[in-house]
PDB file of N, CA and C in Angstrom:
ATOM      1  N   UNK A   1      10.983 -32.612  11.605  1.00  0.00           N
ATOM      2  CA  UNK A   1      10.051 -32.652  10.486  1.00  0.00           C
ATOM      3  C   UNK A   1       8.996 -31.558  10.666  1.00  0.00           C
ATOM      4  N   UNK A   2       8.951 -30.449   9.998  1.00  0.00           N
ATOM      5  CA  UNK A   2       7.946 -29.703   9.854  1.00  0.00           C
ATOM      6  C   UNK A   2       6.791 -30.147  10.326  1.00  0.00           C
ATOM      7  N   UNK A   3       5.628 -31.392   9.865  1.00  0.00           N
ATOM      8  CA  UNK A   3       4.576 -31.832  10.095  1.00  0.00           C
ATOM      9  C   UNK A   3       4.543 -32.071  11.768  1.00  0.00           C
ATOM     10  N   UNK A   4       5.497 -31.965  12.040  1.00  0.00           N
ATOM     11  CA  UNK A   4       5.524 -32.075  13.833  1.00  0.00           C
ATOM     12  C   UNK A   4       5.429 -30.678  14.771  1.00  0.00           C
ATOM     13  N   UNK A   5       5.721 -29.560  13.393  1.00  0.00           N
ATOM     14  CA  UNK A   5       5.489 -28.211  14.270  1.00  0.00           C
ATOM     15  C   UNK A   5       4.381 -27.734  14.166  1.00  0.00           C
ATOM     16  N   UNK A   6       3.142 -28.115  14.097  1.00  0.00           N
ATOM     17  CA  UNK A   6       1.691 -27.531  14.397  1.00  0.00           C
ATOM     18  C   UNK A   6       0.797 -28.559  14.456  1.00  0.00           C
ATOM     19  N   UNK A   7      -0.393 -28.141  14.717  1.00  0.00           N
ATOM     20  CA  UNK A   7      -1.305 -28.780  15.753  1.00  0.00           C
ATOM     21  C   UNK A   7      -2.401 -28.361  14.556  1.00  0.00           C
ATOM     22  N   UNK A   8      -3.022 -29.847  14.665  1.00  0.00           N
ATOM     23  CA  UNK A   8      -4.267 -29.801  13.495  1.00  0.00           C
ATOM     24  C   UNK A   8      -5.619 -30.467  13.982  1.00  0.00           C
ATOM     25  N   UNK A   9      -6.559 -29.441  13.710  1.00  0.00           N
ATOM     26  CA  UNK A   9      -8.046 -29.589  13.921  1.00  0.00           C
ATOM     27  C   UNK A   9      -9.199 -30.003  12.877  1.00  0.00           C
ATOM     28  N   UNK A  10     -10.007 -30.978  13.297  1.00  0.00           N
ATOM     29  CA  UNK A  10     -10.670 -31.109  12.256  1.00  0.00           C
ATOM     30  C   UNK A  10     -12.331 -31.043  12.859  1.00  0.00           C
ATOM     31  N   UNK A  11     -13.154 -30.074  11.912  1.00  0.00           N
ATOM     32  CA  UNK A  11     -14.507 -29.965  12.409  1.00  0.00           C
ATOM     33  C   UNK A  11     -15.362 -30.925  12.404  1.00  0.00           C
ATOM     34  N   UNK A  12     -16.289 -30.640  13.710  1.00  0.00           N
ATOM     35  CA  UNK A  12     -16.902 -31.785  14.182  1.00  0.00           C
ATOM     36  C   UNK A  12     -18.361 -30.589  14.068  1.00  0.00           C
ATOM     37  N   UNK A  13     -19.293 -30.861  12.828  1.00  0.00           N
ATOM     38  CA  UNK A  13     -20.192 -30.139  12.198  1.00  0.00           C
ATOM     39  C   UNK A  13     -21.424 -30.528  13.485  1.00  0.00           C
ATOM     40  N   UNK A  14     -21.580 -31.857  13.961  1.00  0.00           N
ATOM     41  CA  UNK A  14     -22.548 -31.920  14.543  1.00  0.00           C
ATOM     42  C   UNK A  14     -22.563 -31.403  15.877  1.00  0.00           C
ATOM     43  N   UNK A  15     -21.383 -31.454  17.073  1.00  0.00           N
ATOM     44  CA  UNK A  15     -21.175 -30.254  18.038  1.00  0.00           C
ATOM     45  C   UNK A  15     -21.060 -29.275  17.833  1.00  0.00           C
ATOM     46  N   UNK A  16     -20.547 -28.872  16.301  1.00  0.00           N
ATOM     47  CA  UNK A  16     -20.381 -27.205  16.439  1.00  0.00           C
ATOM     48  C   UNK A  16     -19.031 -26.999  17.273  1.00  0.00           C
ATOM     49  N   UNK A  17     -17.839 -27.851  16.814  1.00  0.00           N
ATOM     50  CA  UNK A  17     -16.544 -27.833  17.478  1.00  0.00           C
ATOM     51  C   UNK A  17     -15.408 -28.384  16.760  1.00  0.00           C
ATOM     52  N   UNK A  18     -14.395 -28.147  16.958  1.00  0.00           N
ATOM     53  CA  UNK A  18     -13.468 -28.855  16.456  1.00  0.00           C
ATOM     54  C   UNK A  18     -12.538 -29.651  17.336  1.00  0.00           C
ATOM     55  N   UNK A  19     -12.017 -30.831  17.095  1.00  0.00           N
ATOM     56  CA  UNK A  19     -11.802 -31.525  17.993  1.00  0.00           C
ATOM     57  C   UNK A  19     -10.371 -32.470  17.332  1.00  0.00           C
ATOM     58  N   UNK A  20      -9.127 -31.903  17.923  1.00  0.00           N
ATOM     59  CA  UNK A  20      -7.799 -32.203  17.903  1.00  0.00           C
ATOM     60  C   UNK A  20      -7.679 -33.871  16.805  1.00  0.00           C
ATOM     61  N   UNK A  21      -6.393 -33.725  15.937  1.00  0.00           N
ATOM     62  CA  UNK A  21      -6.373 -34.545  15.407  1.00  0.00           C
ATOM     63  C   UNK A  21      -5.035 -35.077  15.829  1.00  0.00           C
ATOM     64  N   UNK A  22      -4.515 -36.364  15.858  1.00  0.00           N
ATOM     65  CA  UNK A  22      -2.963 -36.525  16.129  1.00  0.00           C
ATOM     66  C   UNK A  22      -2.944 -37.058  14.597  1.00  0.00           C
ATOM     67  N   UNK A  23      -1.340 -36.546  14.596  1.00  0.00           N
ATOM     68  CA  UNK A  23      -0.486 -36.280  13.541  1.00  0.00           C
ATOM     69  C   UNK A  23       0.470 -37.217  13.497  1.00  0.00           C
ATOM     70  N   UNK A  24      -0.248 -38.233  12.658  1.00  0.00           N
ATOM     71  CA  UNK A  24       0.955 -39.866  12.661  1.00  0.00           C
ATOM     72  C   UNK A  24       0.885 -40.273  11.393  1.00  0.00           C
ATOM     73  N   UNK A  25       0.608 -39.964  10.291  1.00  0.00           N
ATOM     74  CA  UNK A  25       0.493 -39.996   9.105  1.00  0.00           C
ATOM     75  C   UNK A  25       1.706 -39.088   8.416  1.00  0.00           C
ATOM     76  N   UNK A  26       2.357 -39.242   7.355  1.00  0.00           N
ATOM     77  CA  UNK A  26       3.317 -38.448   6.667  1.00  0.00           C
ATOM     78  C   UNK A  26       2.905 -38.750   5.454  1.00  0.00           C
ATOM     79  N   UNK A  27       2.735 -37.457   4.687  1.00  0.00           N
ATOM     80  CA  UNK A  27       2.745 -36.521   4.955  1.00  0.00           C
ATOM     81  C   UNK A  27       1.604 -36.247   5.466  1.00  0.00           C
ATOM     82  N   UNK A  28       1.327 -34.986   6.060  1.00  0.00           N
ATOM     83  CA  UNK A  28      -0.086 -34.898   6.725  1.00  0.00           C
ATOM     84  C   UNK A  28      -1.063 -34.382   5.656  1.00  0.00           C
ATOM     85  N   UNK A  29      -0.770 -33.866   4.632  1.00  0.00           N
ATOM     86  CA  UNK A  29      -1.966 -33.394   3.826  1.00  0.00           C
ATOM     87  C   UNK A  29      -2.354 -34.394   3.549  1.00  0.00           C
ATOM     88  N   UNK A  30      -2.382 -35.809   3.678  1.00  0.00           N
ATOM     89  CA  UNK A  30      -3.054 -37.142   3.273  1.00  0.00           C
ATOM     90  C   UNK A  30      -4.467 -37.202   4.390  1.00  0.00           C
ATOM     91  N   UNK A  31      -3.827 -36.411   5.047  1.00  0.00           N
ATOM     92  CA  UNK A  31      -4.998 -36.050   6.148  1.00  0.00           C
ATOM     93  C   UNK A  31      -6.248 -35.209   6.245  1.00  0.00           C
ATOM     94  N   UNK A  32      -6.034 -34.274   5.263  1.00  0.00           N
ATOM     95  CA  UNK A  32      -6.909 -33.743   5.343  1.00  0.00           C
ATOM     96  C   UNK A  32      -7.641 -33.853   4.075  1.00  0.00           C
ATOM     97  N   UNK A  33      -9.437 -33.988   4.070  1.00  0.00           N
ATOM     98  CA  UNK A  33     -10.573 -34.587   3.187  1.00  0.00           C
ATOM     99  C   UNK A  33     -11.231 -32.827   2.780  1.00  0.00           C
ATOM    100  N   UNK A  34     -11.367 -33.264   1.852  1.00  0.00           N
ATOM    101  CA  UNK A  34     -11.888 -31.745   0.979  1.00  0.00           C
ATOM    102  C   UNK A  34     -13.410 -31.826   1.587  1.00  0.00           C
ATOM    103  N   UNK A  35     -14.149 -33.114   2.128  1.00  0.00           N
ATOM    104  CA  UNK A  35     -15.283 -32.647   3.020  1.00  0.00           C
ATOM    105  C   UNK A  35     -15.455 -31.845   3.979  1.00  0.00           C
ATOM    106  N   UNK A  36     -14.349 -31.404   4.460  1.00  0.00           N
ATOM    107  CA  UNK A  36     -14.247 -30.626   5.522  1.00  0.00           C
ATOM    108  C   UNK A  36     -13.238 -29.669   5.609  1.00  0.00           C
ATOM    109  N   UNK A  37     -13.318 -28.900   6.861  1.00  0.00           N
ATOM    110  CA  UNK A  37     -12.572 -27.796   7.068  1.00  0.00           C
ATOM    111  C   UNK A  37     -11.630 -28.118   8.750  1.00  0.00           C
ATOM    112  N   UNK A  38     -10.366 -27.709   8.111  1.00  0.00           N
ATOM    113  CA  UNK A  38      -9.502 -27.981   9.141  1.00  0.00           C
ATOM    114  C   UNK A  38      -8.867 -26.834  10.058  1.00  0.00           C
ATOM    115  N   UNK A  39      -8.386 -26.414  11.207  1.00  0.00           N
ATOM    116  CA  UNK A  39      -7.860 -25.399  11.367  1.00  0.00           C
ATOM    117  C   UNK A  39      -6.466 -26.302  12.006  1.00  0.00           C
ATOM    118  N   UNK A  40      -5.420 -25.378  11.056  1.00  0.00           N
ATOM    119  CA  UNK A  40      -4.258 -25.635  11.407  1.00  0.00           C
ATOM    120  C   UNK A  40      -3.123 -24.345  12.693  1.00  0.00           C
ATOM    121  N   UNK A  41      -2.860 -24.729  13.845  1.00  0.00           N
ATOM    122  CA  UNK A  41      -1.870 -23.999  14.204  1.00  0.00           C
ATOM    123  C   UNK A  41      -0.502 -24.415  13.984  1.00  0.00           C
ATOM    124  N   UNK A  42       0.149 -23.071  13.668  1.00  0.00           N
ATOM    125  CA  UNK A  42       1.618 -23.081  13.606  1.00  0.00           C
ATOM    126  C   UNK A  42       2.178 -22.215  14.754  1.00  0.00           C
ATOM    127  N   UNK A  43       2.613 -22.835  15.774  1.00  0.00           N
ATOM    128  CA  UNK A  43       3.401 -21.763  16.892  1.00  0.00           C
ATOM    129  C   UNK A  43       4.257 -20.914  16.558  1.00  0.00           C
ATOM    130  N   UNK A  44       5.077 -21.849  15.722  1.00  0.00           N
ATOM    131  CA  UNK A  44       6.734 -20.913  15.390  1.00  0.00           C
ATOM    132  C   UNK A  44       6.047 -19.635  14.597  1.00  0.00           C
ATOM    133  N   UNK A  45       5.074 -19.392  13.542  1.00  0.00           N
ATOM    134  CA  UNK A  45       4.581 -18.736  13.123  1.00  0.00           C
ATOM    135  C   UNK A  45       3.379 -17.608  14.182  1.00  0.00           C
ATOM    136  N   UNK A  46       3.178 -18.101  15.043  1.00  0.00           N
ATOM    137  CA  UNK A  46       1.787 -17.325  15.559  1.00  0.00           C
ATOM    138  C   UNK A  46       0.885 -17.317  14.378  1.00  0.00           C
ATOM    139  N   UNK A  47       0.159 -17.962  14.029  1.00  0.00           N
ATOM    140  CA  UNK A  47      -0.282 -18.179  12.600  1.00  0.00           C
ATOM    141  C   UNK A  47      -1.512 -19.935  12.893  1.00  0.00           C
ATOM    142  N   UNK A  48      -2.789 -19.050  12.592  1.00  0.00           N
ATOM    143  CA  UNK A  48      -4.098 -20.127  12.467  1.00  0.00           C
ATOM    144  C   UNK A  48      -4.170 -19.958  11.038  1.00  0.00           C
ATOM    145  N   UNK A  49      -4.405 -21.294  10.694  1.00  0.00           N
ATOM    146  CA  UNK A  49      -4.461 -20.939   9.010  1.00  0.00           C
ATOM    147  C   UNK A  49      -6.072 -21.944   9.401  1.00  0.00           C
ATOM    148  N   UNK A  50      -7.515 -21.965   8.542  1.00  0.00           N
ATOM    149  CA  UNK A  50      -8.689 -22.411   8.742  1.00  0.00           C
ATOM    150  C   UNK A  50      -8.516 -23.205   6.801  1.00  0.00           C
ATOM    151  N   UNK A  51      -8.383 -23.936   6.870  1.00  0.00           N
ATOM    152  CA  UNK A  51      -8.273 -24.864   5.670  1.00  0.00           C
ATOM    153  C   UNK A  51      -9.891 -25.622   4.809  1.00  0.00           C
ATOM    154  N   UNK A  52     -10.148 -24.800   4.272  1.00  0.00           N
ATOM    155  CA  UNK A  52     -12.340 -24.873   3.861  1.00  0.00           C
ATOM    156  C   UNK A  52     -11.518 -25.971   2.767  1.00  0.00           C
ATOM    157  N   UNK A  53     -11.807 -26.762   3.127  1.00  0.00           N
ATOM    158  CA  UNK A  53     -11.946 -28.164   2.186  1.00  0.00           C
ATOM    159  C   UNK A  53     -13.128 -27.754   0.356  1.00  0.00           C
ATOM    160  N   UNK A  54     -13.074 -28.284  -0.629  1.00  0.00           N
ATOM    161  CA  UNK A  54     -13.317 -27.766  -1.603  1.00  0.00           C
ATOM    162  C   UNK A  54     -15.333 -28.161  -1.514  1.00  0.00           C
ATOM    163  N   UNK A  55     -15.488 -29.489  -0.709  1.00  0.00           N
ATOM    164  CA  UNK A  55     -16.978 -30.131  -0.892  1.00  0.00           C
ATOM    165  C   UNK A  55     -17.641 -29.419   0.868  1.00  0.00           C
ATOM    166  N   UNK A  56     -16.858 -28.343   1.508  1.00  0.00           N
ATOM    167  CA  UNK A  56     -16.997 -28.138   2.804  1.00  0.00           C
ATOM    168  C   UNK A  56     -18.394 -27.755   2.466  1.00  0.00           C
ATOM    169  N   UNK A  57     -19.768 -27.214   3.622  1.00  0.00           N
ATOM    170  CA  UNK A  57     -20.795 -26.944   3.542  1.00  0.00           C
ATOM    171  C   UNK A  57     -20.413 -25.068   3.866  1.00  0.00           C
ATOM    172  N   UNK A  58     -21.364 -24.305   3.737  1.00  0.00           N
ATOM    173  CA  UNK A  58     -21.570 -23.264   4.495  1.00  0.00           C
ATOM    174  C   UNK A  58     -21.761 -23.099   5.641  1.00  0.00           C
ATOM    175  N   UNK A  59     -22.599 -24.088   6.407  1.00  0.00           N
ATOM    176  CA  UNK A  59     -22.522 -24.144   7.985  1.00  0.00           C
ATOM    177  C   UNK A  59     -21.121 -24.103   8.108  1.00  0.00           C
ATOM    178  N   UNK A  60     -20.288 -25.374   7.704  1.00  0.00           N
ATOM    179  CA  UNK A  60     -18.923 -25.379   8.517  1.00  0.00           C
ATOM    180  C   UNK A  60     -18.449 -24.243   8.358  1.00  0.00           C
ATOM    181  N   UNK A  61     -18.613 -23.909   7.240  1.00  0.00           N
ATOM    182  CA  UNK A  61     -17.179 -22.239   7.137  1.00  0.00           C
ATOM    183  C   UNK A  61     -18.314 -21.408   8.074  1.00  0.00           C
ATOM    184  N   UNK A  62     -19.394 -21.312   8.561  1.00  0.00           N
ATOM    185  CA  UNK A  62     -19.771 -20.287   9.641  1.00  0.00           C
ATOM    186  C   UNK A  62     -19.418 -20.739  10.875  1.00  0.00           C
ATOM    187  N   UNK A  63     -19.222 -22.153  10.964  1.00  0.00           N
ATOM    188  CA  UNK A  63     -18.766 -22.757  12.256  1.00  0.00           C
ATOM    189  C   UNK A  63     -17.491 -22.129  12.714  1.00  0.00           C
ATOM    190  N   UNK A  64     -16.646 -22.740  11.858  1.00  0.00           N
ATOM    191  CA  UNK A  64     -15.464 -22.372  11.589  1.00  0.00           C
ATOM    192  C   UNK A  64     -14.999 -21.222  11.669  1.00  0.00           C
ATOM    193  N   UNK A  65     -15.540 -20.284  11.481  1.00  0.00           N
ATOM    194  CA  UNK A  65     -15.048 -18.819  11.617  1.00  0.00           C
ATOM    195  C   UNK A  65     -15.563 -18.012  13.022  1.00  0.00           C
ATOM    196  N   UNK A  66     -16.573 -18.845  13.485  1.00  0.00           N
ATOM    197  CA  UNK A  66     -17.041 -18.669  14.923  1.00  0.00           C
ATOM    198  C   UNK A  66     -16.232 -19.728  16.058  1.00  0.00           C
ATOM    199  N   UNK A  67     -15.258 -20.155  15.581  1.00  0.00           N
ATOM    200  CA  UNK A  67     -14.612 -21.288  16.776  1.00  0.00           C
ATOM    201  C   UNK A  67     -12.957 -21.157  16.653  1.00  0.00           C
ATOM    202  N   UNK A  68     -12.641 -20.403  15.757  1.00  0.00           N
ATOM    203  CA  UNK A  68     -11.442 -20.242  15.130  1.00  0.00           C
ATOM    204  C   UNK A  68     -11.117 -19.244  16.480  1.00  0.00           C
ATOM    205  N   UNK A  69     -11.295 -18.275  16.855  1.00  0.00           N
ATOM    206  CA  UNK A  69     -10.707 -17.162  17.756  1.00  0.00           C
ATOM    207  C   UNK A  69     -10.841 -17.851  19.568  1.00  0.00           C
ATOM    208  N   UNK A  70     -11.377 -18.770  19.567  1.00  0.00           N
ATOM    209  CA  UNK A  70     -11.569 -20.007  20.444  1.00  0.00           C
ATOM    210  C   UNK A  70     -10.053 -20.463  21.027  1.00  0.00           C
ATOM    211  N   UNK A  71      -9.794 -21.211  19.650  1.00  0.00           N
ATOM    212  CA  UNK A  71      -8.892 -21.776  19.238  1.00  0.00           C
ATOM    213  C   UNK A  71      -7.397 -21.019  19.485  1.00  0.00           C
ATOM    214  N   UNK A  72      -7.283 -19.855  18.943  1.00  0.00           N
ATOM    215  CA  UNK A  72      -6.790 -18.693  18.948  1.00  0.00           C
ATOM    216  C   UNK A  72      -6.196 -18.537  20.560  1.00  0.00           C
ATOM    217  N   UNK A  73      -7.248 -18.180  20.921  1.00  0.00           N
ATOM    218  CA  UNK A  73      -6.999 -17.815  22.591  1.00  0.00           C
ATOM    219  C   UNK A  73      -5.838 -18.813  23.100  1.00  0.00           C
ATOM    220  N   UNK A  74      -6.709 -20.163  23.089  1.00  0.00           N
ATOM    221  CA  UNK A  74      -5.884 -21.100  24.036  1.00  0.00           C
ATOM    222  C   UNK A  74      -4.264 -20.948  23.255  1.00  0.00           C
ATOM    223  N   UNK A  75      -3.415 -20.278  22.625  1.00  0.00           N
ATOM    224  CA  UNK A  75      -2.585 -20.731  21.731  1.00  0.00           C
ATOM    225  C   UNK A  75      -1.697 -19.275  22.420  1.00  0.00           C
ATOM    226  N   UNK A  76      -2.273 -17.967  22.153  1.00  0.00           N
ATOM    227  CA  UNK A  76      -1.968 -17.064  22.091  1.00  0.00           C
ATOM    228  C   UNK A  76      -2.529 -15.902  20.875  1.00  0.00           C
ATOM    229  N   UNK A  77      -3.221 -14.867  22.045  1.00  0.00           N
ATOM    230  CA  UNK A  77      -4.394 -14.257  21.471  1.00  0.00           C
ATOM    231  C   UNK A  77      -4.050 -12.793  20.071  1.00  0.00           C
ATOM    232  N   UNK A  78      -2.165 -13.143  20.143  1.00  0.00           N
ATOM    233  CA  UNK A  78      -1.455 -12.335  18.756  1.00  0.00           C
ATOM    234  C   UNK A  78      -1.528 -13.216  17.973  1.00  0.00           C
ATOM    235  N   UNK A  79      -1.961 -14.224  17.525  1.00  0.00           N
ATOM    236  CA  UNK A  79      -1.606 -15.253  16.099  1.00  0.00           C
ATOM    237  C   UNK A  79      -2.936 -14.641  15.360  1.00  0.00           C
ATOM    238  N   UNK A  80      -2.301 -14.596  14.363  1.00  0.00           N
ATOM    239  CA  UNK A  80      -2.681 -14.212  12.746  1.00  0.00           C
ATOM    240  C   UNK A  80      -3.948 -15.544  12.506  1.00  0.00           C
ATOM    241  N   UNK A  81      -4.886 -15.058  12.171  1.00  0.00           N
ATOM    242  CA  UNK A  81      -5.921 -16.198  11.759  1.00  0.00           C
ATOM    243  C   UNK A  81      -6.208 -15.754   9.709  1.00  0.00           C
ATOM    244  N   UNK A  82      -6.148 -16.943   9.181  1.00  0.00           N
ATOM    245  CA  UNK A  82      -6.350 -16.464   7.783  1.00  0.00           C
ATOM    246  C   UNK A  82      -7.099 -17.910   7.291  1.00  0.00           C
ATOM    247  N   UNK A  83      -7.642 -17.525   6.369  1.00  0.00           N
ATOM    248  CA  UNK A  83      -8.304 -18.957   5.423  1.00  0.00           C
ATOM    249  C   UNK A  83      -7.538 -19.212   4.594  1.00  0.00           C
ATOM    250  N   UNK A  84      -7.834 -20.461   4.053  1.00  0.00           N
ATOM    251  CA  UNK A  84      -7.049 -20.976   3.293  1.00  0.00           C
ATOM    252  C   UNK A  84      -8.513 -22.006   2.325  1.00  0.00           C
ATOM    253  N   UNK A  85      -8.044 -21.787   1.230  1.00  0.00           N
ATOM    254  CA  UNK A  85      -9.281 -22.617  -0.303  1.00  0.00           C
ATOM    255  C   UNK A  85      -8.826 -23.692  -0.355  1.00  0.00           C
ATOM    256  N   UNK A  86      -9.151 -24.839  -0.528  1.00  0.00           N
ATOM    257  CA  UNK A  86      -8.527 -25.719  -1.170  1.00  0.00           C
ATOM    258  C   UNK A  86      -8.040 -25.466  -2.595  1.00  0.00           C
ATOM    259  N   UNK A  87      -7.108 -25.649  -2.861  1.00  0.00           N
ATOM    260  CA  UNK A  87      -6.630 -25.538  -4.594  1.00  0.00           C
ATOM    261  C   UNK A  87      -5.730 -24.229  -4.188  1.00  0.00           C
ATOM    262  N   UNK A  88      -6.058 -23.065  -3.220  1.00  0.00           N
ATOM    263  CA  UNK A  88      -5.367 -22.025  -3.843  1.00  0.00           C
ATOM    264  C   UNK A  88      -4.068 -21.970  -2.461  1.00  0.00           C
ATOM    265  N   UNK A  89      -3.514 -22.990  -1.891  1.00  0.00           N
ATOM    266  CA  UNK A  89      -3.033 -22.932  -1.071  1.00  0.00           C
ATOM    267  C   UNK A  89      -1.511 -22.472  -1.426  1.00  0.00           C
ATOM    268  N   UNK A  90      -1.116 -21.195  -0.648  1.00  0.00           N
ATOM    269  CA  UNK A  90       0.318 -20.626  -0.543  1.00  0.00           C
ATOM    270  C   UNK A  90       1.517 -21.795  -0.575  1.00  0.00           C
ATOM    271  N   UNK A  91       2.458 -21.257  -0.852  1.00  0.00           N
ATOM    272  CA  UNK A  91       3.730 -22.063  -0.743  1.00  0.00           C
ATOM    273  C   UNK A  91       3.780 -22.339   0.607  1.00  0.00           C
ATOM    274  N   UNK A  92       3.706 -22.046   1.805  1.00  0.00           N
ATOM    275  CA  UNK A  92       4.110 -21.891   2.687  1.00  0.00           C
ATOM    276  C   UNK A  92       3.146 -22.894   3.525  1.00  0.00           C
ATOM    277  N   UNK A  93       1.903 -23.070   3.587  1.00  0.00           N
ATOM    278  CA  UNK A  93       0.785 -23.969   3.491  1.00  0.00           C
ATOM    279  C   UNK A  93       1.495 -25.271   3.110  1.00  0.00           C
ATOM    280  N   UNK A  94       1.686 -25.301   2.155  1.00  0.00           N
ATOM    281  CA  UNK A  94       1.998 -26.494   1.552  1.00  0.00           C
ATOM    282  C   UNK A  94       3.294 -27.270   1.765  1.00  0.00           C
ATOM    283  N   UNK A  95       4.174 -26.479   2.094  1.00  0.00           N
ATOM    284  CA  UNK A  95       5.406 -26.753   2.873  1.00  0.00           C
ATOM    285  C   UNK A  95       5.077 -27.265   4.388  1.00  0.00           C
ATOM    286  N   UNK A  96       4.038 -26.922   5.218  1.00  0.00           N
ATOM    287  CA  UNK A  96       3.668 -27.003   6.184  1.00  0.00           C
ATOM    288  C   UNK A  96       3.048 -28.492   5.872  1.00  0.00           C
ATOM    289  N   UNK A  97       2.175 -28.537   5.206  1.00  0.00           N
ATOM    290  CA  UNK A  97       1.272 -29.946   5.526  1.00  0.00           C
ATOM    291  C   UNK A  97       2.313 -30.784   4.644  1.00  0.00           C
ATOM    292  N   UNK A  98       3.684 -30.497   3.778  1.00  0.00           N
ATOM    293  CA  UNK A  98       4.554 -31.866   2.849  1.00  0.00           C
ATOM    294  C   UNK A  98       3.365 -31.815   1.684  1.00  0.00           C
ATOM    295  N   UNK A  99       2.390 -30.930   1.007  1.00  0.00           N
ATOM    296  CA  UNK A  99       2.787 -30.822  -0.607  1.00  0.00           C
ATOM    297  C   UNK A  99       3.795 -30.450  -0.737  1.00  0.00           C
ATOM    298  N   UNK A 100       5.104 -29.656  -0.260  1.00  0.00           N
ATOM    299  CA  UNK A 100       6.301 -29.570  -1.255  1.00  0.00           C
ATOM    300  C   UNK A 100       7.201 -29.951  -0.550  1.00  0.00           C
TER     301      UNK A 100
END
């Protein structure tokens, strides 16, 4: 199942961190809350996608873009980091979290 090949983060605004989510829900986009911002890894991809939830604050997306290359490292320091809007999410996004 796709939803089993990446590893999903969800920000923790008051440390200033993000802090691992387990993935036991199907599909997983049920998982993620437009209050917030998620960073998703995909290995098979080398690929951080940072997911700004639609009600996210501006702190988080500065958080977020300061903890993302963090994140990055521990994974492997060639993966592609990109944002992602809520609403304007790629096919490929969405195949990933089971919108399609």
């Amino acid at each position: 199942m796709l939803e089993k090949q990446f590893l999903l983060f969800k920000i923790d605004e008051e440390n200033e961190d993000f802090e691992a989510i387990e993935i036991e829900v199907s599909p997983t986009h049920a998982l993620l809350d437009s209050n917030y911002i998620y960073i998703i890894v995909v290995p098979i991809d080398k690929e951080i996608m940072i997911w700004h939830g639609s009600n996210a604050t501006i702190r988080m997306k500065f958080i977020a873009t300061q903890k993302a290359p963090t994140i990055r490292d521990k994974y492997g320091v060639d993966f592609k980091i990109s944002a992602v809007e809520q609403g304007e999410e790629s096919s490929g996004f969405k195949e990933i979290v089971g919108l399609e």
